[in-house]
C-alpha atoms as a PDB file:
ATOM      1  CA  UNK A   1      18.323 -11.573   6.369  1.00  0.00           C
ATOM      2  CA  UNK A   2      17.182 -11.319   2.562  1.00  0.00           C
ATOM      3  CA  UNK A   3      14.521  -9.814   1.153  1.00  0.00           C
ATOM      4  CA  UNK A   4      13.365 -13.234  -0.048  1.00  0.00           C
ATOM      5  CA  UNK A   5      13.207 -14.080   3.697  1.00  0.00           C
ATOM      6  CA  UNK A   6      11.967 -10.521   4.681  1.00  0.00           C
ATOM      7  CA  UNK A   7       8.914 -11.596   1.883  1.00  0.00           C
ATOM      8  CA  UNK A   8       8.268 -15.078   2.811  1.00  0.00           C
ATOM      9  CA  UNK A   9       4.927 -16.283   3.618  1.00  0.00           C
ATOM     10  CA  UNK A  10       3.495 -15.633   7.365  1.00  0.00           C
ATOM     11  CA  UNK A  11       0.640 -16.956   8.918  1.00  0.00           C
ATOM     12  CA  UNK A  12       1.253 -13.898  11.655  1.00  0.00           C
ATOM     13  CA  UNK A  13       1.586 -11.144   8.779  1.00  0.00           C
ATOM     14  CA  UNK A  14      -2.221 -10.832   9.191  1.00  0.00           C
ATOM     15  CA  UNK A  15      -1.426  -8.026  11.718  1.00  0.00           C
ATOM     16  CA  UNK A  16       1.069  -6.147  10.004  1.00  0.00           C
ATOM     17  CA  UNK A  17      -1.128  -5.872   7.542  1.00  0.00           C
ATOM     18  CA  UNK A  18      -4.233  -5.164   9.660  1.00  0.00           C
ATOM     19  CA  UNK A  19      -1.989  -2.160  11.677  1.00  0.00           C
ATOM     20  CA  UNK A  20      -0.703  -1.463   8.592  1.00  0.00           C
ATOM     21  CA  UNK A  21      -4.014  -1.177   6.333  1.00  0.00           C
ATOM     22  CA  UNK A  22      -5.623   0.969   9.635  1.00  0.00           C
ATOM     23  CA  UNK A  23      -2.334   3.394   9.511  1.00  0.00           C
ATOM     24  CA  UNK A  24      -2.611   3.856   6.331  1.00  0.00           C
ATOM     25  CA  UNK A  25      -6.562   4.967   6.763  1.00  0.00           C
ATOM     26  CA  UNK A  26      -5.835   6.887   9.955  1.00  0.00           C
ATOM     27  CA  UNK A  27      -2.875   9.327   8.299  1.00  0.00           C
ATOM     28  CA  UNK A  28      -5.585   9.907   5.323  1.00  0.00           C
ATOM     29  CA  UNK A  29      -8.034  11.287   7.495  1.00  0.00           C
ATOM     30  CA  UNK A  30      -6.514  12.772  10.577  1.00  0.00           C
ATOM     31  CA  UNK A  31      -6.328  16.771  11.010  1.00  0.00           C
ATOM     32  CA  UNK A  32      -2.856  17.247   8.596  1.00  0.00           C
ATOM     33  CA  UNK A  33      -0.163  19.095  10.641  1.00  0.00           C
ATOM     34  CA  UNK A  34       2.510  21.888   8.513  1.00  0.00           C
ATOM     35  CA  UNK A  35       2.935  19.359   5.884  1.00  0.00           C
ATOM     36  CA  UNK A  36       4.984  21.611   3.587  1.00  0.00           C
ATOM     37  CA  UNK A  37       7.464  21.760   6.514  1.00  0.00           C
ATOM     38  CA  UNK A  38       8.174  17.816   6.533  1.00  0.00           C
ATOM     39  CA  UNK A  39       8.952  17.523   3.463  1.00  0.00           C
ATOM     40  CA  UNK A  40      12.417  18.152   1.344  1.00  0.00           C
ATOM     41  CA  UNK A  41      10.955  18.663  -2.323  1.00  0.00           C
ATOM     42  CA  UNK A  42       8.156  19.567  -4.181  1.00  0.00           C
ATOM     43  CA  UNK A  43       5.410  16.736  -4.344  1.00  0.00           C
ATOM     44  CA  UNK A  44       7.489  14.700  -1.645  1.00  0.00           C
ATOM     45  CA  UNK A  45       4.108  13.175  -0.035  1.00  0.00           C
ATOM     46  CA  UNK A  46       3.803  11.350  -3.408  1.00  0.00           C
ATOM     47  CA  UNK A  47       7.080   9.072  -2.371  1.00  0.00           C
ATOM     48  CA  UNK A  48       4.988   8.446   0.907  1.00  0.00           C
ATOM     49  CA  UNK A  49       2.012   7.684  -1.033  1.00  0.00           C
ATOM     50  CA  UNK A  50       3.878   5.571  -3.095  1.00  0.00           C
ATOM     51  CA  UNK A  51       5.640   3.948   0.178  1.00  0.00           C
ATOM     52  CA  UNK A  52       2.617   3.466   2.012  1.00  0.00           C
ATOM     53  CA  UNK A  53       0.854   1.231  -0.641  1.00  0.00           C
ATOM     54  CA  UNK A  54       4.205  -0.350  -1.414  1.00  0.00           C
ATOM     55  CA  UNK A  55       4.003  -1.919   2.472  1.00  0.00           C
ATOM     56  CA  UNK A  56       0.280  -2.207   2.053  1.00  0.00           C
ATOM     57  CA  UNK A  57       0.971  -4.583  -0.792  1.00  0.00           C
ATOM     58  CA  UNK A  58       3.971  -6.636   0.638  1.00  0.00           C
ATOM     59  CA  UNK A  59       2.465  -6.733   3.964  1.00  0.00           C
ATOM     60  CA  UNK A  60      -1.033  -8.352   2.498  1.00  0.00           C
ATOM     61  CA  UNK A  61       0.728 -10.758   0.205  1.00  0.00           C
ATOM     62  CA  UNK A  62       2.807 -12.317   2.999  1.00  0.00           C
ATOM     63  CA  UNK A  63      -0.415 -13.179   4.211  1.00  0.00           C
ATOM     64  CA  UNK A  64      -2.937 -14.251   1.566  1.00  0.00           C
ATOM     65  CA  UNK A  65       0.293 -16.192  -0.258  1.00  0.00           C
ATOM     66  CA  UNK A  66       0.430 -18.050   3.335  1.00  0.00           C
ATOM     67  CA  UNK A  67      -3.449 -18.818   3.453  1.00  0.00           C
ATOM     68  CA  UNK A  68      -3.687 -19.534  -0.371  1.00  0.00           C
ATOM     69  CA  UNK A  69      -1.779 -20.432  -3.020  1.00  0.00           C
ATOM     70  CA  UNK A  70       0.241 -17.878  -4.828  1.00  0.00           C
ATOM     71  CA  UNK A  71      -1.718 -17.092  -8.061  1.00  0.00           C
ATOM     72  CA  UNK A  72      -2.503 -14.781 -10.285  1.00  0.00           C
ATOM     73  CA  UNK A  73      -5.532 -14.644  -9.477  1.00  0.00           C
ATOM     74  CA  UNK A  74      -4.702 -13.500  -5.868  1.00  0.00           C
ATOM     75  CA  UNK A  75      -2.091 -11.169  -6.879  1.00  0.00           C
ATOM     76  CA  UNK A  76      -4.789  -9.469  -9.010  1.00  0.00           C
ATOM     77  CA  UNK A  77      -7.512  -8.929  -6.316  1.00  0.00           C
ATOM     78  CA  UNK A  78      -4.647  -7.866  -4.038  1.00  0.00           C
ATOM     79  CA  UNK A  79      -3.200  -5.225  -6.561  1.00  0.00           C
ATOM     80  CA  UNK A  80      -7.079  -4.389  -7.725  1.00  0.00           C
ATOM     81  CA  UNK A  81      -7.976  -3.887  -3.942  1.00  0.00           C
ATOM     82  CA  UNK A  82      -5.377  -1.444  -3.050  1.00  0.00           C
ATOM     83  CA  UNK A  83      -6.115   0.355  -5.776  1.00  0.00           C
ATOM     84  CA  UNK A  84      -9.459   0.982  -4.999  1.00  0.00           C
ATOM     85  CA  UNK A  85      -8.508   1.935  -1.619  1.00  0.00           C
ATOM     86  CA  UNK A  86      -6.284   4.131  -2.461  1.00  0.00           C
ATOM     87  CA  UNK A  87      -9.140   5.622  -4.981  1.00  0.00           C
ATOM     88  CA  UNK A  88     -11.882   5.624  -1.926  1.00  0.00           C
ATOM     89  CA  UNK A  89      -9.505   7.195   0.249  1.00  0.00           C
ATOM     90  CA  UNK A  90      -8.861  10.414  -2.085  1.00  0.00           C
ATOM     91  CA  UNK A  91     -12.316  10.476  -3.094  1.00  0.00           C
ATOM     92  CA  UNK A  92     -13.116  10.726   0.469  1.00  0.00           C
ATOM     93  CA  UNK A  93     -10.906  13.281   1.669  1.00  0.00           C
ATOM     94  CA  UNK A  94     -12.729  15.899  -1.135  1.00  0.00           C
ATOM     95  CA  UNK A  95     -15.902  14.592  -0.056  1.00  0.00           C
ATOM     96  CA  UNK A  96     -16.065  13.538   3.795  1.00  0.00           C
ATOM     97  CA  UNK A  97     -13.431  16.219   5.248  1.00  0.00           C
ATOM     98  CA  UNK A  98     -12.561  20.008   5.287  1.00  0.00           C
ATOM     99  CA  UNK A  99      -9.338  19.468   5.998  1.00  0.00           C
ATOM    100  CA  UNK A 100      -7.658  17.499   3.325  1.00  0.00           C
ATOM    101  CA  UNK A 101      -8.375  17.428  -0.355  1.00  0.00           C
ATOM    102  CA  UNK A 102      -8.162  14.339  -2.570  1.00  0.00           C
ATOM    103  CA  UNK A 103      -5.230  14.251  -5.291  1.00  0.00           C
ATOM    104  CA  UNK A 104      -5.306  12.497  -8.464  1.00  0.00           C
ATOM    105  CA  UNK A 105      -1.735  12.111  -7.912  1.00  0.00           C
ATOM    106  CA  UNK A 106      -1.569  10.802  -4.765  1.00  0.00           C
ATOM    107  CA  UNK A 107      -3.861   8.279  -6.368  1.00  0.00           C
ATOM    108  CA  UNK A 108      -1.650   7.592  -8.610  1.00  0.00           C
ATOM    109  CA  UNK A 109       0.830   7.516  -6.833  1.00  0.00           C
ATOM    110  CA  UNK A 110      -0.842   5.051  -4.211  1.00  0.00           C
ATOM    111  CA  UNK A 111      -1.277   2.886  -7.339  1.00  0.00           C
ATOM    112  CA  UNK A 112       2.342   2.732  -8.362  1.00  0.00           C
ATOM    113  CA  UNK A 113       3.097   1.359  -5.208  1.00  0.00           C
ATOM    114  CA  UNK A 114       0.475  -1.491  -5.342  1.00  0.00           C
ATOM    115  CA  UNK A 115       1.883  -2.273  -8.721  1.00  0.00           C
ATOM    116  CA  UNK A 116       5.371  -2.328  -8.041  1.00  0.00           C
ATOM    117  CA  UNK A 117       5.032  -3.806  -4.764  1.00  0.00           C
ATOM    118  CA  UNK A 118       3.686  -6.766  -6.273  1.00  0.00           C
ATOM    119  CA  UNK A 119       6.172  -6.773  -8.714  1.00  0.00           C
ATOM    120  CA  UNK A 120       8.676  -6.778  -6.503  1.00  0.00           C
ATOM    121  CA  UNK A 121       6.823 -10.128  -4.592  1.00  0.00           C
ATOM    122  CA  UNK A 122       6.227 -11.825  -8.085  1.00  0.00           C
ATOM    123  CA  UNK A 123      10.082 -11.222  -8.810  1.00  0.00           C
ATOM    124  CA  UNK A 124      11.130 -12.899  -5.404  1.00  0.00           C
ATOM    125  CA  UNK A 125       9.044 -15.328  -5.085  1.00  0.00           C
ATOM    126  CA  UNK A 126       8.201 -16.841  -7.950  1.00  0.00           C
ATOM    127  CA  UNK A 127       7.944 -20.931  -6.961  1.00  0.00           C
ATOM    128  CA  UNK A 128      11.487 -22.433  -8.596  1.00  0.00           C
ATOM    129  CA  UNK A 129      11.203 -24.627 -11.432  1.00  0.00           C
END
């Protein structure tokens, strides 16, 4: 299988991207366990962050590039919209929680991931000329 294949268009990738979207928004909020134990390196959750909004992206695009036709215009929104989430989510773990605390770098991080995940679905699929 090839990642052009793994990246193709899918009427079905609605609910990865649903799951996926509701995973993402379920791990932000939920009581954190001994974090610093899980991970290998300093600032390790940022390659999650990074990870999770990576899939986010990929997952979404399959999607929308199924229901619409791949355009910039889309792949702006998409980007733009994960972004914000990502944004809304560490705003609201300062402000709705007592348990977590929001991160400019994990928002940052969350927004590499949009980015490049796009990237990485312009790069592939790209209609041939």
């Amino acid at each position: 299988m090839t990642i052009k294949t793994l990246l193709a268009p899918n009427k079905n990738a609605i609910w990865i991207a649903v799951c996926w979207t509701f995973l993402i928004l379920y791990l932000s909020f939920k009581n954190p366990s001994s974090e610093e134990e899980m991970f290998f390196f300093p600032n390790a959750d940022k390659l999650v962050h990074f990870t999770f909004y990576f899939v986010l992206v990929i997952s979404w695009f399959r999607y929308l590039a199924f229901k619409r036709k791949n355009d910039r215009k889309m792949k702006i929104i998409l980007v733009s919209a994960a972004v914000f989430l990502g944004i809304c989510v560490e705003i609201g773990q300062s402000c709705l929680t007592e348990t977590r605390q929001g991160d400019a770098l994990d928002a940052l991080a969350n927004s590499v991931g949009a980015i490049v995940g796009i990237l990485i679905c312009s790069s592939f699929l790209e209609p041939e000329k």
